[in-house]
PDB file of N, CA and C in Angstrom:
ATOM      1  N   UNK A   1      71.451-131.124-101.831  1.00  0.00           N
ATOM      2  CA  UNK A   1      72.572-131.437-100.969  1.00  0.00           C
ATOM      3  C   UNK A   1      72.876-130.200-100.123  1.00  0.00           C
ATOM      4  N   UNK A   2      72.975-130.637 -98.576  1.00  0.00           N
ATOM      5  CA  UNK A   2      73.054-129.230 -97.574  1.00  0.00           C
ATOM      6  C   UNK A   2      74.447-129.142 -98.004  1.00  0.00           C
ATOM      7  N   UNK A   3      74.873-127.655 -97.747  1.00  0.00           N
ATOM      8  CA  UNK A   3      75.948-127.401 -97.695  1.00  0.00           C
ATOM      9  C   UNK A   3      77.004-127.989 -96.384  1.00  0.00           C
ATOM     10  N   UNK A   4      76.705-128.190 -95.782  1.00  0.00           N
ATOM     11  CA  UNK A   4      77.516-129.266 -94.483  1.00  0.00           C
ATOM     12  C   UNK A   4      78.085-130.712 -95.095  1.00  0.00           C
ATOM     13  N   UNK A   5      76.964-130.972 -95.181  1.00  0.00           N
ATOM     14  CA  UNK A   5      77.222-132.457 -95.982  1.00  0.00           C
ATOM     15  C   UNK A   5      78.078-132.284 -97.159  1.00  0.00           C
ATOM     16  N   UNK A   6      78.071-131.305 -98.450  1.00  0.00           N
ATOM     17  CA  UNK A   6      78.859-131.344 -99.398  1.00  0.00           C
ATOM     18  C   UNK A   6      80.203-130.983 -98.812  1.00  0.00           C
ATOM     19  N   UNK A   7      80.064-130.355 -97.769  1.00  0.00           N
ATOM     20  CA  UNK A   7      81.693-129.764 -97.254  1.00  0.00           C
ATOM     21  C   UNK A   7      82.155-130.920 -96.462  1.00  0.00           C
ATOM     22  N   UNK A   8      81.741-132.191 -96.086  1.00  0.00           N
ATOM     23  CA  UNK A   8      82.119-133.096 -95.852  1.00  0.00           C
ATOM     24  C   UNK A   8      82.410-134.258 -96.406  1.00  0.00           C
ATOM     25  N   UNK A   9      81.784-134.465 -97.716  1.00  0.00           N
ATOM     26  CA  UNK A   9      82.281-135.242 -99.175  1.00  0.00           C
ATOM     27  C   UNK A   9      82.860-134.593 -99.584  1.00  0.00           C
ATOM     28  N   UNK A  10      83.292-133.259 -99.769  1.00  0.00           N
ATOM     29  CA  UNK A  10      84.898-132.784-100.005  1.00  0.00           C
ATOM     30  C   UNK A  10      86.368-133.433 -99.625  1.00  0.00           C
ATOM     31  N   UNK A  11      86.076-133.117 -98.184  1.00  0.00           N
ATOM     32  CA  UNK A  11      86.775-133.210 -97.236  1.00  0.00           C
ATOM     33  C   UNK A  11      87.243-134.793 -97.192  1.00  0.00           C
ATOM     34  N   UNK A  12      86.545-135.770 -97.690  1.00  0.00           N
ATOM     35  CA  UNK A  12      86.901-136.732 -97.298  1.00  0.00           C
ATOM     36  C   UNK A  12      87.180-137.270 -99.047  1.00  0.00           C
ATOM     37  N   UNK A  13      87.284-136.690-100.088  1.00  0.00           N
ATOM     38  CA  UNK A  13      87.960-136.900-101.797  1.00  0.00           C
ATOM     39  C   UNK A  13      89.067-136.377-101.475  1.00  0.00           C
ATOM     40  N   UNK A  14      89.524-135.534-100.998  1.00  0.00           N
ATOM     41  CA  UNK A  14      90.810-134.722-100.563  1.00  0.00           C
ATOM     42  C   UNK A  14      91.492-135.266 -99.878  1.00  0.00           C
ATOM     43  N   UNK A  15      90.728-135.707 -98.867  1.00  0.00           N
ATOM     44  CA  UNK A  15      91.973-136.816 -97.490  1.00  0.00           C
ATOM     45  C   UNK A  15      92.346-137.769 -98.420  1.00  0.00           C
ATOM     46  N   UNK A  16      91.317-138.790 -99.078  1.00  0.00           N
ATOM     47  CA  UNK A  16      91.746-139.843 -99.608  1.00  0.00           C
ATOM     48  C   UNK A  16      93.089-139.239-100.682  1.00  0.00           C
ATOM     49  N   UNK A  17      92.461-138.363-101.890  1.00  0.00           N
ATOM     50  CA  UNK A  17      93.806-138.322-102.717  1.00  0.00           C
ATOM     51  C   UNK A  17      94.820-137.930-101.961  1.00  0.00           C
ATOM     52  N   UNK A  18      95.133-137.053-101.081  1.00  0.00           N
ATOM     53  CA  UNK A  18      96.590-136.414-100.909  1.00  0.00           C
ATOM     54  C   UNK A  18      97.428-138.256-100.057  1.00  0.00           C
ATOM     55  N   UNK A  19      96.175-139.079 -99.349  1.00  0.00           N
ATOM     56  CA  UNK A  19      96.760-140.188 -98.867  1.00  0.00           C
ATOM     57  C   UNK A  19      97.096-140.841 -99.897  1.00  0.00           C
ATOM     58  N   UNK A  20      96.668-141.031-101.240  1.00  0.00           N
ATOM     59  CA  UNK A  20      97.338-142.210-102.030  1.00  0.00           C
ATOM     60  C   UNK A  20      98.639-141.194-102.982  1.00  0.00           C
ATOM     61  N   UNK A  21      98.321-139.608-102.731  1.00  0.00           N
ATOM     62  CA  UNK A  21      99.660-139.034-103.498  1.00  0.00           C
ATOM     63  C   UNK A  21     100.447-139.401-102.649  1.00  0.00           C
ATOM     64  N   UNK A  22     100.409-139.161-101.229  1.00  0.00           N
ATOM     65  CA  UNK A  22     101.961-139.618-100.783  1.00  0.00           C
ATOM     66  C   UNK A  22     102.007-140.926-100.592  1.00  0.00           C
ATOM     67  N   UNK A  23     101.273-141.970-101.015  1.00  0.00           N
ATOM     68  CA  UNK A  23     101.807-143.475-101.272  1.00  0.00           C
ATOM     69  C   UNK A  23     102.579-143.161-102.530  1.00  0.00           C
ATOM     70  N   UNK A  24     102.350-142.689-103.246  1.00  0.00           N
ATOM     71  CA  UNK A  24     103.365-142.716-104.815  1.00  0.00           C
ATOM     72  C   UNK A  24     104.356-142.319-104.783  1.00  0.00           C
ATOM     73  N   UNK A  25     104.203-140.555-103.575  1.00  0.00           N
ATOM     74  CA  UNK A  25     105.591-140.504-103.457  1.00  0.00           C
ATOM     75  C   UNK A  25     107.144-141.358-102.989  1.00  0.00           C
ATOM     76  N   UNK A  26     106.119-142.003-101.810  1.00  0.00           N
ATOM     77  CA  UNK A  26     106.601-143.504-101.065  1.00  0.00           C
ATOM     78  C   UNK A  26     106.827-144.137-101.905  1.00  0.00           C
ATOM     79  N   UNK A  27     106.251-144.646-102.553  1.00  0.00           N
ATOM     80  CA  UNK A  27     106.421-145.808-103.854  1.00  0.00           C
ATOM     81  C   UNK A  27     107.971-145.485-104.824  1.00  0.00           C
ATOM     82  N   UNK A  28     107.728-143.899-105.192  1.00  0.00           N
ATOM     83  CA  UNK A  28     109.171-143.717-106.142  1.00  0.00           C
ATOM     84  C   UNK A  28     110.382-143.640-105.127  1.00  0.00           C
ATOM     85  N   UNK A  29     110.205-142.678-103.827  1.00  0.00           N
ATOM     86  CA  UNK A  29     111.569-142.820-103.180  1.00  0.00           C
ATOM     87  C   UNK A  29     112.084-144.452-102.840  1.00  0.00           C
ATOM     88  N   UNK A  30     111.250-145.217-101.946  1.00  0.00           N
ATOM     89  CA  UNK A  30     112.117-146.369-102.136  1.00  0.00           C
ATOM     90  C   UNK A  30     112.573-147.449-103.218  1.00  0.00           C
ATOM     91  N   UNK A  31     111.697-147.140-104.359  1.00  0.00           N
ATOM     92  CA  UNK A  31     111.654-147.315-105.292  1.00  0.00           C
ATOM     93  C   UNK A  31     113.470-146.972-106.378  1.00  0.00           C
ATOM     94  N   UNK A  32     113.356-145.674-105.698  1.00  0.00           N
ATOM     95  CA  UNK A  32     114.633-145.129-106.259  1.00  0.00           C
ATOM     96  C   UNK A  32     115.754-145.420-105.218  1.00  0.00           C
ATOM     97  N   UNK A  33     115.387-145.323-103.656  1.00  0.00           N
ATOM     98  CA  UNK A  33     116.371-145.802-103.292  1.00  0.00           C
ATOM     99  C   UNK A  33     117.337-146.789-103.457  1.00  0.00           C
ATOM    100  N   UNK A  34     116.425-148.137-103.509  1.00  0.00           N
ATOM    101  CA  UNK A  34     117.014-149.345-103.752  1.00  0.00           C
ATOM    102  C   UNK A  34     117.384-149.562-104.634  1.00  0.00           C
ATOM    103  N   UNK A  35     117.463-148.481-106.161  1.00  0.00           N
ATOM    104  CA  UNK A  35     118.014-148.355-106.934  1.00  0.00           C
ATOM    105  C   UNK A  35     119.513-147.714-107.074  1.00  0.00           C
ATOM    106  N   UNK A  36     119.561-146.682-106.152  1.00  0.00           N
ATOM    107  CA  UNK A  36     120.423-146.311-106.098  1.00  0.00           C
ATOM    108  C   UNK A  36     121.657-146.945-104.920  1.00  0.00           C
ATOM    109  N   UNK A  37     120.931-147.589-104.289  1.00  0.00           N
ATOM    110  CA  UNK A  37     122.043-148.481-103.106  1.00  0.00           C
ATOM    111  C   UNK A  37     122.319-149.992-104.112  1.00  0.00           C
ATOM    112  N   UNK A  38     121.765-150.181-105.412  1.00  0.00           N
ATOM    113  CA  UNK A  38     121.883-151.422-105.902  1.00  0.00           C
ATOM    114  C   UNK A  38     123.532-150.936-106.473  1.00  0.00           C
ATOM    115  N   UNK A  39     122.778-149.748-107.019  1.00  0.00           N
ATOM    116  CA  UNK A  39     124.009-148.757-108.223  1.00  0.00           C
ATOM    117  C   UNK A  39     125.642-148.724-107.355  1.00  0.00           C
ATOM    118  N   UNK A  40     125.195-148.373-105.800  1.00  0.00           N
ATOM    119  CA  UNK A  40     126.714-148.213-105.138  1.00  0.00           C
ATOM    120  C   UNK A  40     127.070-149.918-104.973  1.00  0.00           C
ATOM    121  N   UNK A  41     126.180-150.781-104.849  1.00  0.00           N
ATOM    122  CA  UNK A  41     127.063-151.972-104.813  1.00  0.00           C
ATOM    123  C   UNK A  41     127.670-152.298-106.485  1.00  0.00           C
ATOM    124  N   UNK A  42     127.224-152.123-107.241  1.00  0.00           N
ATOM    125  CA  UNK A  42     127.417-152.488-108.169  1.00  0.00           C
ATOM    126  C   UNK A  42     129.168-151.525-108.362  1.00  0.00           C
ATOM    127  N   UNK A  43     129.039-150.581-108.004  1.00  0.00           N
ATOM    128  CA  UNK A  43     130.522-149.626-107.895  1.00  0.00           C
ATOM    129  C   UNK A  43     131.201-150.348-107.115  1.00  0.00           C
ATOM    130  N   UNK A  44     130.927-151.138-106.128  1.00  0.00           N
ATOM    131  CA  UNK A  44     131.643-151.751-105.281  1.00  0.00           C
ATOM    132  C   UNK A  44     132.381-153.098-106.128  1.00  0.00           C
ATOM    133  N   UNK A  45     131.443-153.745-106.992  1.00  0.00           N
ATOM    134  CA  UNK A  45     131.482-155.071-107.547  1.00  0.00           C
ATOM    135  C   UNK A  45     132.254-154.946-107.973  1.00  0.00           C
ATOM    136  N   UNK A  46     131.847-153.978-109.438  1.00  0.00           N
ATOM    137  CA  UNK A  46     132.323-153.544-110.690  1.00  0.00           C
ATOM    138  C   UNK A  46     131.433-154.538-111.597  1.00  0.00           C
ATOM    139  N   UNK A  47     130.306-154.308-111.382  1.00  0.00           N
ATOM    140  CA  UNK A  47     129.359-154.936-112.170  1.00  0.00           C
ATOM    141  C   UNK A  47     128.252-154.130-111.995  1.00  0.00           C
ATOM    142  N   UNK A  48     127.720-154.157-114.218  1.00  0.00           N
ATOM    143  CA  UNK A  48     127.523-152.913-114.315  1.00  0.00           C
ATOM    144  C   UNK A  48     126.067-152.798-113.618  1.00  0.00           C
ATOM    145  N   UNK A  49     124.919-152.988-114.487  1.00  0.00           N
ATOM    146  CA  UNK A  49     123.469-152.742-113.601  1.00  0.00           C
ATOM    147  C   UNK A  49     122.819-153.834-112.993  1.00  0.00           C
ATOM    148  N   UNK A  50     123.592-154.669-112.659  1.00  0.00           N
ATOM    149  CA  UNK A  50     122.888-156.064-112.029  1.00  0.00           C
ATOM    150  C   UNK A  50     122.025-155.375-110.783  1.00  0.00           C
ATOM    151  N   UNK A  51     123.122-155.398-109.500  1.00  0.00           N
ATOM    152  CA  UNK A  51     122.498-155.196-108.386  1.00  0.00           C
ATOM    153  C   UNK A  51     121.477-153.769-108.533  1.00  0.00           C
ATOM    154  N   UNK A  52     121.691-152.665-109.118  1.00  0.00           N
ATOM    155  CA  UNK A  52     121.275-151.725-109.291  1.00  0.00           C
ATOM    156  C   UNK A  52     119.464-152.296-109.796  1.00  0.00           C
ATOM    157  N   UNK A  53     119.698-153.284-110.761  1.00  0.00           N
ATOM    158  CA  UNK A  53     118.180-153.412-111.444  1.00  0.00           C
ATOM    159  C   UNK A  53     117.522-154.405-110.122  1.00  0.00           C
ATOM    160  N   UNK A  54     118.309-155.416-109.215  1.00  0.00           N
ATOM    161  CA  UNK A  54     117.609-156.042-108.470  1.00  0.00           C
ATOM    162  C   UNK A  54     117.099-155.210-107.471  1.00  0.00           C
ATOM    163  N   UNK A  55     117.789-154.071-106.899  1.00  0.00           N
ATOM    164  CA  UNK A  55     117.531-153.027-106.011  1.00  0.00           C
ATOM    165  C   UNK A  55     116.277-152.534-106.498  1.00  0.00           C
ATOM    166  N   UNK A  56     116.104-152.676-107.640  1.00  0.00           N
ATOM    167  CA  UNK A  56     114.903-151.350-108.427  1.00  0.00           C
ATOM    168  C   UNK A  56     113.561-152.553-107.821  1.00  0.00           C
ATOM    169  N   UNK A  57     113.950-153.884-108.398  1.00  0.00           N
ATOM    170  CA  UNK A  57     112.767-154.835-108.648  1.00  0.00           C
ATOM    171  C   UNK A  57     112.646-154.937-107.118  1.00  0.00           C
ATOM    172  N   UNK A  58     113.296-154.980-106.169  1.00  0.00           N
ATOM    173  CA  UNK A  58     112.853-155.303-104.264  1.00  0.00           C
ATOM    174  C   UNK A  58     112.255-154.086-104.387  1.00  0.00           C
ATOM    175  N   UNK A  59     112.884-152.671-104.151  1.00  0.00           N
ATOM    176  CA  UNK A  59     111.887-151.857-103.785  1.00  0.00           C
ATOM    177  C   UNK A  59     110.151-151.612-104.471  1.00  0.00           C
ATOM    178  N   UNK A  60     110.121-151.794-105.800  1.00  0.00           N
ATOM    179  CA  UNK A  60     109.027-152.056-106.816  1.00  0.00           C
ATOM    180  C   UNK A  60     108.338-152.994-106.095  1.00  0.00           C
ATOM    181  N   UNK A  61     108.470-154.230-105.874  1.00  0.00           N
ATOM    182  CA  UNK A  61     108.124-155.340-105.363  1.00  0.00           C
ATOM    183  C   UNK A  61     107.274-155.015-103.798  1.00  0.00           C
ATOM    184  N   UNK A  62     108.441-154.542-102.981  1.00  0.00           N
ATOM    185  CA  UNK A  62     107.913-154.188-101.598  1.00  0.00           C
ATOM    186  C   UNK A  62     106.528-153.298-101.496  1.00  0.00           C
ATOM    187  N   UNK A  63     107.032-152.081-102.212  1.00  0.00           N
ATOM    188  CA  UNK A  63     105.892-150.665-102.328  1.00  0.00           C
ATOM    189  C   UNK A  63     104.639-151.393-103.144  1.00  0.00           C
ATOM    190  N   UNK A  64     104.856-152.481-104.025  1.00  0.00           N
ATOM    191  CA  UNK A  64     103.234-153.184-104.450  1.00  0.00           C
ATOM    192  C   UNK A  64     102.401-153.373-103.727  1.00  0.00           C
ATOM    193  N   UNK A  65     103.414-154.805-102.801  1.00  0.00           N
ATOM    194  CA  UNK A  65     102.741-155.318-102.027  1.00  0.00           C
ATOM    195  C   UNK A  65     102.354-154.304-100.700  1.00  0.00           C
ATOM    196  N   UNK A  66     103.171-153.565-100.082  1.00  0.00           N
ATOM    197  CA  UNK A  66     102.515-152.528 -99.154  1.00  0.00           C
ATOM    198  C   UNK A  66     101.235-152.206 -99.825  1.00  0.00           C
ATOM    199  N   UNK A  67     101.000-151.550-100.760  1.00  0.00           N
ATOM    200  CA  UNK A  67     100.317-150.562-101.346  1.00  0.00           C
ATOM    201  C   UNK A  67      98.788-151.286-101.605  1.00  0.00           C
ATOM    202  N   UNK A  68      98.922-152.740-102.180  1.00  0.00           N
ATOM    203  CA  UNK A  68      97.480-153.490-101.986  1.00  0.00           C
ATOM    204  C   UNK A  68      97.088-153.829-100.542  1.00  0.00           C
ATOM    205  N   UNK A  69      98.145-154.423 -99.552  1.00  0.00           N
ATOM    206  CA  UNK A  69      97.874-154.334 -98.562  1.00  0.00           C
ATOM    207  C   UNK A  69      96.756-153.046 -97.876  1.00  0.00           C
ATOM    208  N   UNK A  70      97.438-151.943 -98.436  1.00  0.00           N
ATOM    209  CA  UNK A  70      97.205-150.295 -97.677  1.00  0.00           C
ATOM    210  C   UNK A  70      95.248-150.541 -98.495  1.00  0.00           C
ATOM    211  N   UNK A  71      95.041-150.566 -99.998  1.00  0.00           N
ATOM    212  CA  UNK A  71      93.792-150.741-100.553  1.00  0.00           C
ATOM    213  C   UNK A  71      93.215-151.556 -99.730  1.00  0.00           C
ATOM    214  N   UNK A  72      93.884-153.099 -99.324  1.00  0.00           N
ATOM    215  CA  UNK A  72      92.883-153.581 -99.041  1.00  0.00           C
ATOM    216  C   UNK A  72      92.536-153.394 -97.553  1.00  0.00           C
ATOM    217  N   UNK A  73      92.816-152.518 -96.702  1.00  0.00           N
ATOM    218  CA  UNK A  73      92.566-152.161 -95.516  1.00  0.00           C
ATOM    219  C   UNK A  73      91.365-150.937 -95.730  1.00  0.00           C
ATOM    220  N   UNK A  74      91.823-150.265 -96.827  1.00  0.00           N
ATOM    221  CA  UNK A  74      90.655-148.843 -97.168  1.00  0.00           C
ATOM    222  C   UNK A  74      89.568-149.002 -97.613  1.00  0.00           C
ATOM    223  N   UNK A  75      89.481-150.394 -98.420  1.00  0.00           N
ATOM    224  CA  UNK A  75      88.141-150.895 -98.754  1.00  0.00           C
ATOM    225  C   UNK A  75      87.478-151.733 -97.453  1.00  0.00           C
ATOM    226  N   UNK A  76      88.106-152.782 -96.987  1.00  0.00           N
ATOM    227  CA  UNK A  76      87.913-153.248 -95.236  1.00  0.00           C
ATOM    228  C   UNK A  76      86.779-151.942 -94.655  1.00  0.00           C
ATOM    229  N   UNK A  77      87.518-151.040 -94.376  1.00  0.00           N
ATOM    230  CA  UNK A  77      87.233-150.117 -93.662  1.00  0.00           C
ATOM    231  C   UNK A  77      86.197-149.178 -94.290  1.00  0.00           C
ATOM    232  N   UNK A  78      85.719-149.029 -95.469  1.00  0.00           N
ATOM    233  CA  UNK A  78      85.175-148.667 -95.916  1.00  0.00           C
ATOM    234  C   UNK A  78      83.836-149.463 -95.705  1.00  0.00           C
ATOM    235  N   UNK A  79      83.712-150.593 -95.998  1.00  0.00           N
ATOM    236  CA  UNK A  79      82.606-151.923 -95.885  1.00  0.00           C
ATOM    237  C   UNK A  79      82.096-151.670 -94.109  1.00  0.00           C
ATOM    238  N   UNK A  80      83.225-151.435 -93.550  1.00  0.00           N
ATOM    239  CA  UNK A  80      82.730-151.415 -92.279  1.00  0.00           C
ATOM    240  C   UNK A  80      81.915-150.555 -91.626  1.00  0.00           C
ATOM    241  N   UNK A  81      81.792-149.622 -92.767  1.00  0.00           N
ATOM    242  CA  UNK A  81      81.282-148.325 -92.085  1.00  0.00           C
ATOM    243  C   UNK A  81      80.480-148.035 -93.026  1.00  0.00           C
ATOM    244  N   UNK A  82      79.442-148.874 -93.147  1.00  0.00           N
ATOM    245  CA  UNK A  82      78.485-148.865 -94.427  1.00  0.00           C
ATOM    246  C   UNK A  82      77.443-147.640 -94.530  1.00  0.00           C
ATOM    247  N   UNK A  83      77.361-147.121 -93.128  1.00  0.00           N
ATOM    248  CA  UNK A  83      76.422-145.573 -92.917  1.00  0.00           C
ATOM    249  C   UNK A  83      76.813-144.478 -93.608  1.00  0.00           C
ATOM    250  N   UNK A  84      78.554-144.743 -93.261  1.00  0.00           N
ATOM    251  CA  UNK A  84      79.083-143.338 -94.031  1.00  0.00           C
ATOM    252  C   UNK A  84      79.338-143.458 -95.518  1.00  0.00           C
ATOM    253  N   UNK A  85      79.415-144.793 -96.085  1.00  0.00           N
ATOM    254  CA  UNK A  85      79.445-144.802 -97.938  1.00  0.00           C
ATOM    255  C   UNK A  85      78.516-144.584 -98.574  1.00  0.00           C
ATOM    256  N   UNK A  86      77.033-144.664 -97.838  1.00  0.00           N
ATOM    257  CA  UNK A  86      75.486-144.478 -98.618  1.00  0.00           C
ATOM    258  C   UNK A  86      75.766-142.942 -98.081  1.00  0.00           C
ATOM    259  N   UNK A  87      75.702-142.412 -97.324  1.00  0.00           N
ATOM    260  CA  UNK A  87      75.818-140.705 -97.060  1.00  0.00           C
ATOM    261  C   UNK A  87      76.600-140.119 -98.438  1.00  0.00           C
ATOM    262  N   UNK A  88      77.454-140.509 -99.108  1.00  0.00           N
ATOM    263  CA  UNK A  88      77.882-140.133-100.228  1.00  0.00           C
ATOM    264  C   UNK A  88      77.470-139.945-101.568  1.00  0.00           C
ATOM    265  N   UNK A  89      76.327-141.320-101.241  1.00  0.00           N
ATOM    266  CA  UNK A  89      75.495-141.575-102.343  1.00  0.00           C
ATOM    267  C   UNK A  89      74.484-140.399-102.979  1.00  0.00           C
TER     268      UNK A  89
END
């Protein structure tokens, strides 16, 4: 393996992880947001973790479905570009 080429299957294990670390980060902030805007209605109600847990389950819910969406565009795109996945090989 030339050294060019390995510095370019680096380069592209690295893009990918730091892209799916900040999906997770994405994933917990709204995740927590909608937890925590469930929590102020629930202060509003006076009811204790209802809205707070439905807040948790929309944002959970949303960041899933984004998030397979986001896979299934990276695999898409991956298939599409069948030159550059055997170069890895």
């Amino acid at each position: 393996m030339t050294r060019k080429f390995k510095g370019l299957k680096d380069e592209k294990f690295y893009r990918s992880g730091m892209r799916w670390m900040g999906i997770g980060f994405e994933f917990c902030i709204v995740c927590g947001g909608m937890a925590w805007l469930g929590a102020q209605m629930d202060k509003l109600e006076n009811t204790s973790p209802g809205w707070m847990i439905i807040g948790f389950f929309v944002g959970f819910g949303t960041m899933f479905y984004l998030m397979v969406k986001r896979a299934q565009k990276s695999n898409e795109d991956s298939n599409n570009h069948p030159e550059e996945s055997n170069k890895d090989r």
